[in-house]
Each structure stands twice: as C-alpha cells, then as structure tokens.
Protein backbone atom coordinates (compact mmCIF):
# COMPACT_ATOMS: atom_id res chain seq x y z
CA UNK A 1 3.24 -43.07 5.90
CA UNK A 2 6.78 -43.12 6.71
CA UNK A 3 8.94 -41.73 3.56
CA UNK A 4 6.05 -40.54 1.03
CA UNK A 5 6.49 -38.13 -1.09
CA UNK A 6 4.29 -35.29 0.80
CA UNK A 7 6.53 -35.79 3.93
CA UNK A 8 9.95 -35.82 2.02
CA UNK A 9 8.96 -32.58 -0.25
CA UNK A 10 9.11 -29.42 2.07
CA UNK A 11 7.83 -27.16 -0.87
CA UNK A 12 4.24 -28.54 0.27
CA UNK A 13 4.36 -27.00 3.59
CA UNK A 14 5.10 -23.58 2.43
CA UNK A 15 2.22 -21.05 1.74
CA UNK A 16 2.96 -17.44 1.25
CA UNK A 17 1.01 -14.96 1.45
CA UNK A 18 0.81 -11.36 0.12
CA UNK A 19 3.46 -9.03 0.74
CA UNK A 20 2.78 -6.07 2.81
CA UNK A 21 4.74 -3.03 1.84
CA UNK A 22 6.60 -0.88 4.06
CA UNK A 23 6.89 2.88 3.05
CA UNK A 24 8.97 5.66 4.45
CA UNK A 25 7.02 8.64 6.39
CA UNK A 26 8.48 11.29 8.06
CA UNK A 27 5.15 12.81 9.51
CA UNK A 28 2.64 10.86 11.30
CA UNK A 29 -0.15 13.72 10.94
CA UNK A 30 0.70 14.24 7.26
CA UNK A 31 1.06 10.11 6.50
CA UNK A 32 -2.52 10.10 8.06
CA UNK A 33 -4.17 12.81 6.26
CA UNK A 34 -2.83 11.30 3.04
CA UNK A 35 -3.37 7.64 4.09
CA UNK A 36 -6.42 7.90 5.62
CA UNK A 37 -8.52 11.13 5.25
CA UNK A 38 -7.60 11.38 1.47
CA UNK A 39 -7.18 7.29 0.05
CA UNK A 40 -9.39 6.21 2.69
CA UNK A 41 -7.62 3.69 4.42
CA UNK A 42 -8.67 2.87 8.33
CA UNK A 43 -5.13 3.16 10.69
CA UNK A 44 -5.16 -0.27 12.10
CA UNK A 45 -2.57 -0.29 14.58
CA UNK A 46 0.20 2.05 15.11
CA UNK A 47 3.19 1.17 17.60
CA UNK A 48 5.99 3.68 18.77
CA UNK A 49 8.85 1.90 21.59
CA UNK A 50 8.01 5.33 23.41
CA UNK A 51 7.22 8.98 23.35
CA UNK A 52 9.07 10.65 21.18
CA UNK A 53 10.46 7.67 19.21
CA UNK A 54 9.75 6.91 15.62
CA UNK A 55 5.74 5.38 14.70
CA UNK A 56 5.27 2.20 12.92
CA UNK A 57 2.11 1.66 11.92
CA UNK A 58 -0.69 -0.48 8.96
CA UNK A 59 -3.23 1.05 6.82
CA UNK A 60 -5.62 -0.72 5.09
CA UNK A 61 -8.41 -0.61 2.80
CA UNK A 62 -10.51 -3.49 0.91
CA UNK A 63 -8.11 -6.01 1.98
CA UNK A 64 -4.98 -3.95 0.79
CA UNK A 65 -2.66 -3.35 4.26
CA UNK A 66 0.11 -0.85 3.82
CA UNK A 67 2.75 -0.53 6.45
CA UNK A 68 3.96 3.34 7.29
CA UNK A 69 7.10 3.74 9.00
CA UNK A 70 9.04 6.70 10.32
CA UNK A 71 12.28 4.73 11.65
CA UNK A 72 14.96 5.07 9.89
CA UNK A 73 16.61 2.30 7.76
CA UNK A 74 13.09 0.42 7.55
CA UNK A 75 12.63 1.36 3.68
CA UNK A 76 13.75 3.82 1.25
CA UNK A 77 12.01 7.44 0.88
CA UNK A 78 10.54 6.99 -2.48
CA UNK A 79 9.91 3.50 -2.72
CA UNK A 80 7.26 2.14 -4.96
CA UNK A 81 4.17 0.13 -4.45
CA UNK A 82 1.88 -1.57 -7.23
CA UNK A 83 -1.30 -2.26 -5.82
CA UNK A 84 -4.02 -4.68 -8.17
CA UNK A 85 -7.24 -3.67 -7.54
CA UNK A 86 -10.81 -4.22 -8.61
CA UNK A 87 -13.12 -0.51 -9.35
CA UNK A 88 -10.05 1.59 -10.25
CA UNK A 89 -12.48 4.15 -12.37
CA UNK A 90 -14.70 4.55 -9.35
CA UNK A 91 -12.00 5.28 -7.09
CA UNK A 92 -10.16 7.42 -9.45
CA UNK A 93 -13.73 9.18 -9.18
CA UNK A 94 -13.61 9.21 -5.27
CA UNK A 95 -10.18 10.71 -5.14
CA UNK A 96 -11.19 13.62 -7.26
CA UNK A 97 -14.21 14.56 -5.63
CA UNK A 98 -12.46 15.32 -2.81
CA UNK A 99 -10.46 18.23 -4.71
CA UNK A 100 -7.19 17.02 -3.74
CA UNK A 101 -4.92 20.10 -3.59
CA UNK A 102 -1.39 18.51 -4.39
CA UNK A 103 -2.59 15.40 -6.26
CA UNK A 104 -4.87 14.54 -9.23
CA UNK A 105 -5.55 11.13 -10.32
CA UNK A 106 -5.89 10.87 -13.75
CA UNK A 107 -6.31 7.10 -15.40
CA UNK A 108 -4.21 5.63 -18.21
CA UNK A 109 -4.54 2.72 -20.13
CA UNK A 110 -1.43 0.30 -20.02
CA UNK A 111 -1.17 -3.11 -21.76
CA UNK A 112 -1.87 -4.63 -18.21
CA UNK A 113 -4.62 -2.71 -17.29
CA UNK A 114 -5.90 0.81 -16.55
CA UNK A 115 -4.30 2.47 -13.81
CA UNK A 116 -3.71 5.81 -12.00
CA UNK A 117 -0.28 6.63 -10.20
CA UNK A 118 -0.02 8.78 -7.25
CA UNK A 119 3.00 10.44 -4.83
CA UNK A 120 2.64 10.64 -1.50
CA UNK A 121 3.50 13.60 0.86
CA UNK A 122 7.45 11.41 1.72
CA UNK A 123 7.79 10.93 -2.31
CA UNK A 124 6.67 7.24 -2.67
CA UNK A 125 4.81 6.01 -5.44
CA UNK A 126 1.49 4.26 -5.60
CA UNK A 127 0.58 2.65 -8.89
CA UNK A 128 -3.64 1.45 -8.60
CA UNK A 129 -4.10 -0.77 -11.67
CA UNK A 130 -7.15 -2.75 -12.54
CA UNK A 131 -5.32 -5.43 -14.84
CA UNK A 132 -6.53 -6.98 -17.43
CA UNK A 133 -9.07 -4.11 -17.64
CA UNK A 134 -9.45 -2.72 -21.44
C-alpha cells in the first residue's frame, strides 16, 4: 500500500549484523601459529593482490570471524577486541594445556562476567568474557 508507514520508515529495512574486527599482523606464519595452532581458529580465506604483497585474511572459531591484516593503514597495531562467548572456563582450560610459552590465560571475575585477556604476537588485545557469568 502506497504511503504506509513500513514503506515511508527506512529504519525497517536496515539489519546489521555483527562486526568483524580487523587486527594488525605483521607475520603471516606467526598470526597463524597464534590464531590458529594456539586459539584454534580454522584460516578461512586469506587473499594477497600478489606475491610479495601484504595478506589479508579471516579466522574463525564457533561463529566468532576475526579478520588479520598485514597492509598497512587497515587498523592500528594494538587494537582491541572484546569477544562474548559461551564456555570461557573450558577454554581458559584448553589454552593452558597447551603450555603456551609467551601467554597464560588466567580468568577474572568482572561485574559483566568472567573473562580472560590475552596479547597477541603484533600487541593486540583479546578480551574472552562469558557475561553475565557469576
């Protein structure tokens, strides 16, 4: 119908969807033994214009995608990501078993939740938080 409210509102066509963060790496090998032999993540996709050029690539795990860039100017070294999860004490737990050298998860309860915060290899910071969780 001609001039209803549904066509005249625009708001009603919108749907977002969850941002996917993009965080600075500098070495593909080390963003991959981090990202994916140590969190566990599966690489995705990974694009690069051509050899020798900068990688671009997603990460993702249980429905959480992560974008890893090495070109310059696409985010800031040291950036941080908060990522809501479900199972943060068992993960914690999978993280430590395999006797991380340069990182050890350790959970803390917050007024949101209970979380553990990690640094990557490139300095960014990953925040895991089961909120809500007492």
């Amino acid at each position: 119908m001609a001039g209803s409210s549904a066509e005249a509102d625009p708001v009603q066509k919108v749907m977002l969807r969850s941002a996917i963060p993009i965080l600075r790496v500098f070495d593909t090998a080390r963003a991959q033994k981090f990202y994916i032999d140590f969190l566990g993540f599966t690489l995705d996709w990974q694009h690069q214009h051509e050899p020798g050029f900068p990688l671009y690539m997603q990460v993702s795990r249980a429905g959480c995608l992560l974008h890893l860039s090495e070109h310059f100017g696409d985010a800031t070294p040291g950036s941080g990501c908060f990522v809501p999860m479900e199972g943060v004490a068992g993960y914690c737990d999978e993280l430590l078993a395999r006797n991380p050298q340069n990182v050890r998860p350790e959970l803390e309860k917050m007024p949101w939740g209970v979380q553990f915060k990690l640094t990557d290899p490139f300095g960014n910071k990953l925040t895991f938080c089961e909120q809500g969780a007492e």
